[in-house]
PDB file of N, CA and C in Angstrom:
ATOM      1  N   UNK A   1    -204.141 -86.728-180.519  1.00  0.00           N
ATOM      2  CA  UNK A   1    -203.266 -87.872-180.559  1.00  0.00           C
ATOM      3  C   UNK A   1    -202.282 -87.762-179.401  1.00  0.00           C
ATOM      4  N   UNK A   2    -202.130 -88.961-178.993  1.00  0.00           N
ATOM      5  CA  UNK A   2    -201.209 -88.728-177.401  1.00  0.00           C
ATOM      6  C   UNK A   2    -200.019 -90.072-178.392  1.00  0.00           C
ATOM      7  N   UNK A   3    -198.139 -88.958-177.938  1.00  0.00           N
ATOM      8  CA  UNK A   3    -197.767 -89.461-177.901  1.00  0.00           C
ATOM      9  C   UNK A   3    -196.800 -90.506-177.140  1.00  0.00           C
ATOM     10  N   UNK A   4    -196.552 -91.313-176.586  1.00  0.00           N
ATOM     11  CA  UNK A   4    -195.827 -92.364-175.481  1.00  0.00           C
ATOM     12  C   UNK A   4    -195.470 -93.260-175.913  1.00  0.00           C
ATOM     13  N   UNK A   5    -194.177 -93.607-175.225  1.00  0.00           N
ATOM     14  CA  UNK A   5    -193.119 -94.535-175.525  1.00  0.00           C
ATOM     15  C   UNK A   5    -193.882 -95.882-175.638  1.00  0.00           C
ATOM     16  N   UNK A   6    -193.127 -96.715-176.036  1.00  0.00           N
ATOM     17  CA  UNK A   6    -193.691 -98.234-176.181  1.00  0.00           C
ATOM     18  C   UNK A   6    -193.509 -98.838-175.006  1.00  0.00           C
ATOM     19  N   UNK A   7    -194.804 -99.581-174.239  1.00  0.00           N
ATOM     20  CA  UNK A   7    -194.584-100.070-172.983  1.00  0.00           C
ATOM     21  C   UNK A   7    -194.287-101.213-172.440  1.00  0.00           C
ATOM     22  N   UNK A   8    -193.882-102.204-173.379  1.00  0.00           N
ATOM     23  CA  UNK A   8    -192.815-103.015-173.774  1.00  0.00           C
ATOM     24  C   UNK A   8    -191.440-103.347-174.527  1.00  0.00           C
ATOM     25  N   UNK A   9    -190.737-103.917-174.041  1.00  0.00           N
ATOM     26  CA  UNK A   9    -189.303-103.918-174.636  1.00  0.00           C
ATOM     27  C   UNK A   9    -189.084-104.512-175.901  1.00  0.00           C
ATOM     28  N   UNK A  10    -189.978-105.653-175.742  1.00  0.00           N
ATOM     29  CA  UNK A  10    -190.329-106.426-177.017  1.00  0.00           C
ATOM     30  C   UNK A  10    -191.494-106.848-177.266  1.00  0.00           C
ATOM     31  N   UNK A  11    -191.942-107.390-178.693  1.00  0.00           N
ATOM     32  CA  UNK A  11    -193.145-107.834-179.036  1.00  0.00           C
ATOM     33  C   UNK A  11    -192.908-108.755-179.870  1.00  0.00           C
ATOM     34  N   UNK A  12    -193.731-109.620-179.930  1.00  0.00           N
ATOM     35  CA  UNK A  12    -193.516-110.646-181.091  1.00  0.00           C
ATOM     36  C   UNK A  12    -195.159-110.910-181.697  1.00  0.00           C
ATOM     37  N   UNK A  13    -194.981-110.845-182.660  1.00  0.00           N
ATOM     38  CA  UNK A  13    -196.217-110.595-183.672  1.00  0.00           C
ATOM     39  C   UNK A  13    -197.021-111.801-184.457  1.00  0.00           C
ATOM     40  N   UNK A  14    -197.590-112.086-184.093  1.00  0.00           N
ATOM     41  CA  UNK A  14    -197.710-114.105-184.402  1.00  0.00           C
ATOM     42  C   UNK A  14    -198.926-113.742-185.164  1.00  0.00           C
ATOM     43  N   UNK A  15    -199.144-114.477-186.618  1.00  0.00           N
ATOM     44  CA  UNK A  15    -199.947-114.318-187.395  1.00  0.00           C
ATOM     45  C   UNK A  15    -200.902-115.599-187.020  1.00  0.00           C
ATOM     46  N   UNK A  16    -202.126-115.224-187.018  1.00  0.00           N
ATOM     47  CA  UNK A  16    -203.149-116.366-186.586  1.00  0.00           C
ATOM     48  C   UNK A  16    -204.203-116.247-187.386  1.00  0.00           C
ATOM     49  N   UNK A  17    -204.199-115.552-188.961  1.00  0.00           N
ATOM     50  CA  UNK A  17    -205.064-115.683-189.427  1.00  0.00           C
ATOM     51  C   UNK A  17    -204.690-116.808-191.051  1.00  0.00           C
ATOM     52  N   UNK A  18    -206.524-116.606-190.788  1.00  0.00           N
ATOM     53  CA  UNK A  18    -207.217-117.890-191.200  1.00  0.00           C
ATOM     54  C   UNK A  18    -207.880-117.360-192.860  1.00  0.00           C
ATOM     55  N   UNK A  19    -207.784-118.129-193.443  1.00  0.00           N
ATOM     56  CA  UNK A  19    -208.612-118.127-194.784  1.00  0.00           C
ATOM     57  C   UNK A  19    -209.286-119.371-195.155  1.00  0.00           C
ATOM     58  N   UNK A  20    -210.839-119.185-195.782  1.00  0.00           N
ATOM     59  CA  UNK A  20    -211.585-119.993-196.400  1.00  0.00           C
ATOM     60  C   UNK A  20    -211.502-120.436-197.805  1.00  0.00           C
ATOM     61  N   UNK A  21    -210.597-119.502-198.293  1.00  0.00           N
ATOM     62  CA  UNK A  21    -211.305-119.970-199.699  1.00  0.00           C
ATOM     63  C   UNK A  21    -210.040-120.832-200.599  1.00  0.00           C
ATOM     64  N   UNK A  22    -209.294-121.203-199.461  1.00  0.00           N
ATOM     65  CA  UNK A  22    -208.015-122.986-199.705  1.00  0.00           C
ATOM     66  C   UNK A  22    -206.991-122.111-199.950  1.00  0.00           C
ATOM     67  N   UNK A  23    -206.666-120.747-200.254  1.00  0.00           N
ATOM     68  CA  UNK A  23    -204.898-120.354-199.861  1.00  0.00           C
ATOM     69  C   UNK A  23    -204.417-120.531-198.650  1.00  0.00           C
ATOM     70  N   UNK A  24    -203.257-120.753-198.193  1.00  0.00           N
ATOM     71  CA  UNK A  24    -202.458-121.739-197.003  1.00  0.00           C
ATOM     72  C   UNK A  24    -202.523-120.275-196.116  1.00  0.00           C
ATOM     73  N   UNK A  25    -202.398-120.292-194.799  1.00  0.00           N
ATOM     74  CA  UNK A  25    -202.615-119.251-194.313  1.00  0.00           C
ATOM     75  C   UNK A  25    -201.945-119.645-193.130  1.00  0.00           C
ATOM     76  N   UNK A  26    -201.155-118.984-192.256  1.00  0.00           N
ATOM     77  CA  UNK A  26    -200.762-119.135-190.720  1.00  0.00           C
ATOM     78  C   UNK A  26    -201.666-119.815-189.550  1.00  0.00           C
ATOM     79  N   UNK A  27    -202.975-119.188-190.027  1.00  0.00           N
ATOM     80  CA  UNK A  27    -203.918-119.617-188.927  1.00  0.00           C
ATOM     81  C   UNK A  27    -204.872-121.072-189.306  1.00  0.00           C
ATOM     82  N   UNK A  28    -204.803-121.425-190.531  1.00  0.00           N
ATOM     83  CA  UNK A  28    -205.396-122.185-190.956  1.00  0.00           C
ATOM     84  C   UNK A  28    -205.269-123.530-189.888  1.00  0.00           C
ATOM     85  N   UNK A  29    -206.251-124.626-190.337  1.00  0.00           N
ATOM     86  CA  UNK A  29    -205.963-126.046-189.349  1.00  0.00           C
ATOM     87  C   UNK A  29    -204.735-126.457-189.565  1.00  0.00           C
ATOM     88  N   UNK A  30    -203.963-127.040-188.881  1.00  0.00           N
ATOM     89  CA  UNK A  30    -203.029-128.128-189.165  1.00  0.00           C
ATOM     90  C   UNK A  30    -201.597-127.030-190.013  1.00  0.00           C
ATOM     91  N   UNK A  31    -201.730-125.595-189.439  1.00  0.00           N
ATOM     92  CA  UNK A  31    -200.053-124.844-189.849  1.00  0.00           C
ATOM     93  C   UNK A  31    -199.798-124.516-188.431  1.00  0.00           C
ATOM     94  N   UNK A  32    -200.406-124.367-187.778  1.00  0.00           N
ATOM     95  CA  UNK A  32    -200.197-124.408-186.211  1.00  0.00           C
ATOM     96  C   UNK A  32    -199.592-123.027-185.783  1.00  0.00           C
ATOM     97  N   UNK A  33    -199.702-121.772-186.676  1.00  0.00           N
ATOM     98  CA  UNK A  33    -200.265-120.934-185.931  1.00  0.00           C
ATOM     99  C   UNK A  33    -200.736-120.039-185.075  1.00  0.00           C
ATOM    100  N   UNK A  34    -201.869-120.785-184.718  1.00  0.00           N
ATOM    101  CA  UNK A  34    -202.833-120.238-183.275  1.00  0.00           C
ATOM    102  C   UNK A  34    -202.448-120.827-181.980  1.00  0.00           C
ATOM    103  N   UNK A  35    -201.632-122.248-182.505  1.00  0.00           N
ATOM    104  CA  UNK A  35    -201.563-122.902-181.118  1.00  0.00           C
ATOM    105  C   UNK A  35    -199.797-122.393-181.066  1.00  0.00           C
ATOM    106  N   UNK A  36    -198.807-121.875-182.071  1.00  0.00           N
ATOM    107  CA  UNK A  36    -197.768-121.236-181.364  1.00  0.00           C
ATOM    108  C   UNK A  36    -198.444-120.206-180.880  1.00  0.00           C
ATOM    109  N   UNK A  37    -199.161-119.369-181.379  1.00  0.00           N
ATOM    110  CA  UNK A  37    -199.458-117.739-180.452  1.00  0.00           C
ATOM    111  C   UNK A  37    -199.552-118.446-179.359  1.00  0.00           C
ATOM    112  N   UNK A  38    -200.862-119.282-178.789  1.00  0.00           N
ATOM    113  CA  UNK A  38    -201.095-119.419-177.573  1.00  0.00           C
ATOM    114  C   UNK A  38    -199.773-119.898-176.556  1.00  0.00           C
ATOM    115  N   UNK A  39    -198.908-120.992-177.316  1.00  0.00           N
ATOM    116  CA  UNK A  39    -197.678-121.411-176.498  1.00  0.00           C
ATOM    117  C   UNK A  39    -196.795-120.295-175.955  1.00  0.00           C
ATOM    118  N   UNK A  40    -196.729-118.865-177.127  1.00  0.00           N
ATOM    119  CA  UNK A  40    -196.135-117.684-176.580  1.00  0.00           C
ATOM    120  C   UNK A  40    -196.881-117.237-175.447  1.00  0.00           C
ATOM    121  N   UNK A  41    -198.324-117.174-175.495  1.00  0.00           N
ATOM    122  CA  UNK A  41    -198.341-116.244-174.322  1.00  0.00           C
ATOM    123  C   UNK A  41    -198.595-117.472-172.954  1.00  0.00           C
ATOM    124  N   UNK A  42    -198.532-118.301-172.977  1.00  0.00           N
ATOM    125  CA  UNK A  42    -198.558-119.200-172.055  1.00  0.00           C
ATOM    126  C   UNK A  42    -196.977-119.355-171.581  1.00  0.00           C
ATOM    127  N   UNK A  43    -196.145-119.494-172.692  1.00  0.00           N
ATOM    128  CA  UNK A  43    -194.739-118.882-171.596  1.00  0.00           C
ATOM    129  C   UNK A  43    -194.390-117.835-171.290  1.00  0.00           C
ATOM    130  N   UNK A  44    -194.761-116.946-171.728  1.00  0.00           N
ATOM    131  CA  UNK A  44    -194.377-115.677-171.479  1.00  0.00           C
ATOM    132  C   UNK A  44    -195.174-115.105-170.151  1.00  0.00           C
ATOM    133  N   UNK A  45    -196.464-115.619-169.678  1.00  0.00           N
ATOM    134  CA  UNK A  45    -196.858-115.740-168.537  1.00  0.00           C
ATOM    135  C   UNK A  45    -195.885-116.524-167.582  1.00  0.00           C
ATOM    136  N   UNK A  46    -195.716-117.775-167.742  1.00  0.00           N
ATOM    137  CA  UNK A  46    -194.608-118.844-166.749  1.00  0.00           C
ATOM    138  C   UNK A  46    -193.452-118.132-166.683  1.00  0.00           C
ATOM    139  N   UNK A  47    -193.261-117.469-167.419  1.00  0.00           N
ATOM    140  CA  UNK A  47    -191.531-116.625-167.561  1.00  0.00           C
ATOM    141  C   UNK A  47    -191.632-115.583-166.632  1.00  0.00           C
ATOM    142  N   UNK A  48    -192.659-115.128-165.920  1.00  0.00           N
ATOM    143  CA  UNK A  48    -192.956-113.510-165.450  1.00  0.00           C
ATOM    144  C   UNK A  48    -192.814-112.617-166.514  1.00  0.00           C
ATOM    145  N   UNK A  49    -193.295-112.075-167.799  1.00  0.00           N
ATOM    146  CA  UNK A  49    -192.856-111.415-168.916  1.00  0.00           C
ATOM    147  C   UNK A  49    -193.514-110.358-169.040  1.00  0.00           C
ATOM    148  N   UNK A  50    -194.511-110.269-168.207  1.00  0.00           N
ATOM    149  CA  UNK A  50    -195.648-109.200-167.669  1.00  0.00           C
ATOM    150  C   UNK A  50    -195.237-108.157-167.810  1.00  0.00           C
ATOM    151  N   UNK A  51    -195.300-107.080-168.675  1.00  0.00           N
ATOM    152  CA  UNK A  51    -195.031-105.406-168.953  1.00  0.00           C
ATOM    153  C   UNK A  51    -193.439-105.486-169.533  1.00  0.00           C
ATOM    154  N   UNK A  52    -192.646-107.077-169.802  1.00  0.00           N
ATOM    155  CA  UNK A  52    -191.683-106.919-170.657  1.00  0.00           C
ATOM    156  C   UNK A  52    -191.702-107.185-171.888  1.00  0.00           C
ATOM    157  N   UNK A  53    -192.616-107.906-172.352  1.00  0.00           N
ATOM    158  CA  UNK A  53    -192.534-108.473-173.362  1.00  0.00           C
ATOM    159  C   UNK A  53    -194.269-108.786-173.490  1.00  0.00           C
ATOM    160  N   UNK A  54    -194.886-108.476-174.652  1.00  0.00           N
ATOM    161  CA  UNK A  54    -195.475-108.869-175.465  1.00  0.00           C
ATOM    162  C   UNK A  54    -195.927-109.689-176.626  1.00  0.00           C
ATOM    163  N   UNK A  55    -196.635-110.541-176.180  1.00  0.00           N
ATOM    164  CA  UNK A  55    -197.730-111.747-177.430  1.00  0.00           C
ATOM    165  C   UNK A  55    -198.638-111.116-178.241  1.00  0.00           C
ATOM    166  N   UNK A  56    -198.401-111.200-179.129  1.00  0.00           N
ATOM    167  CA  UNK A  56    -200.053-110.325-179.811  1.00  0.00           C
ATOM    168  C   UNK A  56    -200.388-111.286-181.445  1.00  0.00           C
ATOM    169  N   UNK A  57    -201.255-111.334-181.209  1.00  0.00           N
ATOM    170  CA  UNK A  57    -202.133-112.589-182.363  1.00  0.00           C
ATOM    171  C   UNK A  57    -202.115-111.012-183.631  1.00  0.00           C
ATOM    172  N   UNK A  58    -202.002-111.215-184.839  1.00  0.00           N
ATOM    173  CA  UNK A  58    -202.328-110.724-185.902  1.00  0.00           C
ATOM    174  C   UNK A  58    -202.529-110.763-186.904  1.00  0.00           C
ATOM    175  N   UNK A  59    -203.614-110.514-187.744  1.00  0.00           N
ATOM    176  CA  UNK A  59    -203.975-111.173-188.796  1.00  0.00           C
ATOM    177  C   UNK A  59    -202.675-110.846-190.150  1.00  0.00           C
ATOM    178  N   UNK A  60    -203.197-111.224-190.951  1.00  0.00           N
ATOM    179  CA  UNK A  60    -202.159-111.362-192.400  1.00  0.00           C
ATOM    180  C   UNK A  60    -201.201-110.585-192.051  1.00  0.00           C
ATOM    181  N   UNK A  61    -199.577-111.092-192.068  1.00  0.00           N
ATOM    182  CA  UNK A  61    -198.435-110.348-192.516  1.00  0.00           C
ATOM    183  C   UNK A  61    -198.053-110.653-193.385  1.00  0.00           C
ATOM    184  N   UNK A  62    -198.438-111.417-194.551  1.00  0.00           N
ATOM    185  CA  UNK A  62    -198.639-111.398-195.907  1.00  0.00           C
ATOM    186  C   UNK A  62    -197.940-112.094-196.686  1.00  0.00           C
ATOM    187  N   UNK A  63    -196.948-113.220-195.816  1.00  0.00           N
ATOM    188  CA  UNK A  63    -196.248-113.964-196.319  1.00  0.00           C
ATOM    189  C   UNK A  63    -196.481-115.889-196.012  1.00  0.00           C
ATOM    190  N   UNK A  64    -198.239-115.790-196.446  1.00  0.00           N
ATOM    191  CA  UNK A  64    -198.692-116.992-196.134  1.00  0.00           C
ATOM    192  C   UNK A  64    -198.005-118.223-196.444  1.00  0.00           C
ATOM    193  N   UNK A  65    -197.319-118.367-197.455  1.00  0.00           N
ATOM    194  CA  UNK A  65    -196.795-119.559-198.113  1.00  0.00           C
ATOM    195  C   UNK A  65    -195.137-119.764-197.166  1.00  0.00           C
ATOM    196  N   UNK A  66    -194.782-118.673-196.463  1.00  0.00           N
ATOM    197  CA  UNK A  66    -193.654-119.395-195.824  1.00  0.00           C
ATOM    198  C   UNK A  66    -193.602-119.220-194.065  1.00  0.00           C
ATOM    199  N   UNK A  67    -195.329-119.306-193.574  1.00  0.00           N
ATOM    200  CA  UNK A  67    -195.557-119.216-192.610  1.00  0.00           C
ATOM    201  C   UNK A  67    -195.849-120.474-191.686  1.00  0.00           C
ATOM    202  N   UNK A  68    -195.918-120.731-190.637  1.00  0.00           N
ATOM    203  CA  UNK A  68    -196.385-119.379-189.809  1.00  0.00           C
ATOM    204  C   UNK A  68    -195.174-118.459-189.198  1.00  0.00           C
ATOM    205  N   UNK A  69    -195.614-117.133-189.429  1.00  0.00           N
ATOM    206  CA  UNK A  69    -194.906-116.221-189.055  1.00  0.00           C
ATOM    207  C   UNK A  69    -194.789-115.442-188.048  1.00  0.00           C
ATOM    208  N   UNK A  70    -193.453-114.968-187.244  1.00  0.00           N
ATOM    209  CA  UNK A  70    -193.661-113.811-186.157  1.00  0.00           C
ATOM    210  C   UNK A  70    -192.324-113.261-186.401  1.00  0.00           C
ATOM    211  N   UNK A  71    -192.955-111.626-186.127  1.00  0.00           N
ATOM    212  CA  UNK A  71    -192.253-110.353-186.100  1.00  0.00           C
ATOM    213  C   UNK A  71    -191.990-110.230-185.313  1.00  0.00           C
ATOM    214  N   UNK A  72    -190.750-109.890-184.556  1.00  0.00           N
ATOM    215  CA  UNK A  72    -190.179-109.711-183.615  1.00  0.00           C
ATOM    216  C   UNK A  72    -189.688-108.266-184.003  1.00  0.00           C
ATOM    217  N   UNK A  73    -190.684-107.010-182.800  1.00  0.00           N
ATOM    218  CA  UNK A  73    -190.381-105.818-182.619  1.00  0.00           C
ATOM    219  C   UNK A  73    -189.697-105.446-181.116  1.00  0.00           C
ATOM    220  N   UNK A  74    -188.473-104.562-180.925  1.00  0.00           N
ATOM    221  CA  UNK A  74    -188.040-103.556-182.112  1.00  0.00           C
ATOM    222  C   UNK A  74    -186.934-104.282-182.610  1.00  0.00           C
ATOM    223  N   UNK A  75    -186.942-105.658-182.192  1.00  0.00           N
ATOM    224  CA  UNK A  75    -185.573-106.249-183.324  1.00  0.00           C
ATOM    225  C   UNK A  75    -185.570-106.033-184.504  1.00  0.00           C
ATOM    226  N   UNK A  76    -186.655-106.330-185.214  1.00  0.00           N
ATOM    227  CA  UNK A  76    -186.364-106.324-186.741  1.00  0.00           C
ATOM    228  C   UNK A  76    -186.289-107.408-187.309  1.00  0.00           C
ATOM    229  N   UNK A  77    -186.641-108.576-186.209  1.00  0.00           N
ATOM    230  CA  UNK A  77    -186.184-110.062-186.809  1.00  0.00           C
ATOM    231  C   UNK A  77    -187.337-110.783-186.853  1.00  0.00           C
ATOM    232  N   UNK A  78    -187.865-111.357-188.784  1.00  0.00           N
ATOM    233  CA  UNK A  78    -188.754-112.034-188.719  1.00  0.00           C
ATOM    234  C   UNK A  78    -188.563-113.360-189.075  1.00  0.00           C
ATOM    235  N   UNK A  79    -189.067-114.213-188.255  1.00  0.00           N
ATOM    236  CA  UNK A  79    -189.048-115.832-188.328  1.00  0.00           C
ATOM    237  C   UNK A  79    -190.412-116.279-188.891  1.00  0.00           C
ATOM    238  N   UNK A  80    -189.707-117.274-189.636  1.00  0.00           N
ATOM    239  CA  UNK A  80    -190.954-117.960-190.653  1.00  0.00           C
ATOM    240  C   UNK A  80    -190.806-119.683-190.426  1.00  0.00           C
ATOM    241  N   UNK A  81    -191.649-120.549-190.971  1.00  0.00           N
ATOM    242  CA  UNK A  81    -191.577-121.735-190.882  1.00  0.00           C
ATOM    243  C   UNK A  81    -191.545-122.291-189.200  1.00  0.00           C
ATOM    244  N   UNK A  82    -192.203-121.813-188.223  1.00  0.00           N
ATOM    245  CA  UNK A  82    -192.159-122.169-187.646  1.00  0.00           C
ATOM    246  C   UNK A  82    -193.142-123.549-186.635  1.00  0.00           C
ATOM    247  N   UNK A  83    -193.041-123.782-185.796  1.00  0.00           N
ATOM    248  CA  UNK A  83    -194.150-124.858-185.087  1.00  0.00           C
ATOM    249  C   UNK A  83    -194.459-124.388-183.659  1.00  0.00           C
ATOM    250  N   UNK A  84    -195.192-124.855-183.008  1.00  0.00           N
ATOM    251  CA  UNK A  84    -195.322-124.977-181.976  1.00  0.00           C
ATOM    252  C   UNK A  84    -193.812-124.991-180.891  1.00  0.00           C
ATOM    253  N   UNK A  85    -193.286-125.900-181.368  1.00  0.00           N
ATOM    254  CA  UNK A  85    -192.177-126.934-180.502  1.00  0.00           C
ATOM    255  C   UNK A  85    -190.968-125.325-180.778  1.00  0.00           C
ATOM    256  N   UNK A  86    -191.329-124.952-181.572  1.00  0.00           N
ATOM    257  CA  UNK A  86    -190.199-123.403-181.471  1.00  0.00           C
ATOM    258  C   UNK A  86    -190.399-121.956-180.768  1.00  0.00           C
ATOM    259  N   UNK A  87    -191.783-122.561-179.526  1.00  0.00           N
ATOM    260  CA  UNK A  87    -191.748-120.977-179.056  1.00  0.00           C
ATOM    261  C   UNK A  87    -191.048-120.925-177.857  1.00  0.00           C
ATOM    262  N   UNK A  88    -190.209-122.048-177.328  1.00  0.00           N
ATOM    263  CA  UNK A  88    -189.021-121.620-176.253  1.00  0.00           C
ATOM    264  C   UNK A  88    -187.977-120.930-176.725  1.00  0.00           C
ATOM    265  N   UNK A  89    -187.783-121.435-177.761  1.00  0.00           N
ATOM    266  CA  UNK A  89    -186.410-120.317-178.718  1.00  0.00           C
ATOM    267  C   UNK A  89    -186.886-118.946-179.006  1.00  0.00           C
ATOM    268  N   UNK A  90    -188.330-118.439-179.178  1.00  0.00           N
ATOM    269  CA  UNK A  90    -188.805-117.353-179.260  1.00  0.00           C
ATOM    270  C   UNK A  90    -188.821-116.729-177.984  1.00  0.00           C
ATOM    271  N   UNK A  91    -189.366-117.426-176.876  1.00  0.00           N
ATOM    272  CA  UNK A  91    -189.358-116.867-175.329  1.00  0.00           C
ATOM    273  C   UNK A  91    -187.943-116.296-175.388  1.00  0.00           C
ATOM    274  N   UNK A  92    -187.041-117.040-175.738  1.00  0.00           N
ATOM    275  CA  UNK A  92    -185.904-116.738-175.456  1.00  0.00           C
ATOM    276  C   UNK A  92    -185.670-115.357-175.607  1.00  0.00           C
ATOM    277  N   UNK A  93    -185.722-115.312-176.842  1.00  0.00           N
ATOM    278  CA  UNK A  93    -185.243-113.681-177.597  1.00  0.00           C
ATOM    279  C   UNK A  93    -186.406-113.089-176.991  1.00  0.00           C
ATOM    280  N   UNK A  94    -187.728-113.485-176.484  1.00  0.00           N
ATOM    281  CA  UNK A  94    -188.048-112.126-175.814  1.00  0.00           C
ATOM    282  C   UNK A  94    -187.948-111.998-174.265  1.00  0.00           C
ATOM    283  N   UNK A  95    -186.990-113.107-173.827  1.00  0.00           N
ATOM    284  CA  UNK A  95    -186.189-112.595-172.435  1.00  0.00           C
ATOM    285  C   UNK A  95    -185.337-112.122-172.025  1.00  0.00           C
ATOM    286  N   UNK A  96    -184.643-112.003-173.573  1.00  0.00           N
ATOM    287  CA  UNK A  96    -183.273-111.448-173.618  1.00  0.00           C
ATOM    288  C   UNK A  96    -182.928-109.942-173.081  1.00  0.00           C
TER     289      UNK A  96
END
């Protein structure tokens, strides 16, 4: 096991998964999701955020019913209920 520091300052943890069998899910159609992950890493590219900050898609953080959700590491701060139209306020905190 090799251990090394974290090679970003921040991360934000965007749940993009999906379920079939009709419980509400982050990634599902029409909770939008997949298309905030993608808006994160599409600004976070336009931002130069390259080796500062991290996008990362992840399945269940387990709080489907008040999602979609992202973890914001090493803050500690998780945001729920969010849309699309809220990942400039997220860029934010990970330009900070």
């Amino acid at each position: 096991m090799n251990k090394e520091s974290v090679p970003y300052r921040r991360t934000a943890f965007v749940c993009v998964h999906e379920r079939a069998e009709g419980r509400v899910a982050c990634g599902n159609p029409g909770r939008g999701g997949a298309e905030l992950a993608q808006a994160l890493k599409d600004g976070a590219k336009r931002l130069g955020l390259k080796g500062k900050a991290r996008v990362a898609r992840t399945g269940c953080l387990d709080l489907c019913e008040k999602g979609p959700n992202v973890f914001l590491f090493p803050d500690g701060e998780w945001l729920s209920d969010l849309k699309p139209a809220d990942a400039d306020a997220i860029l934010k905190k990970l330009s900070d």
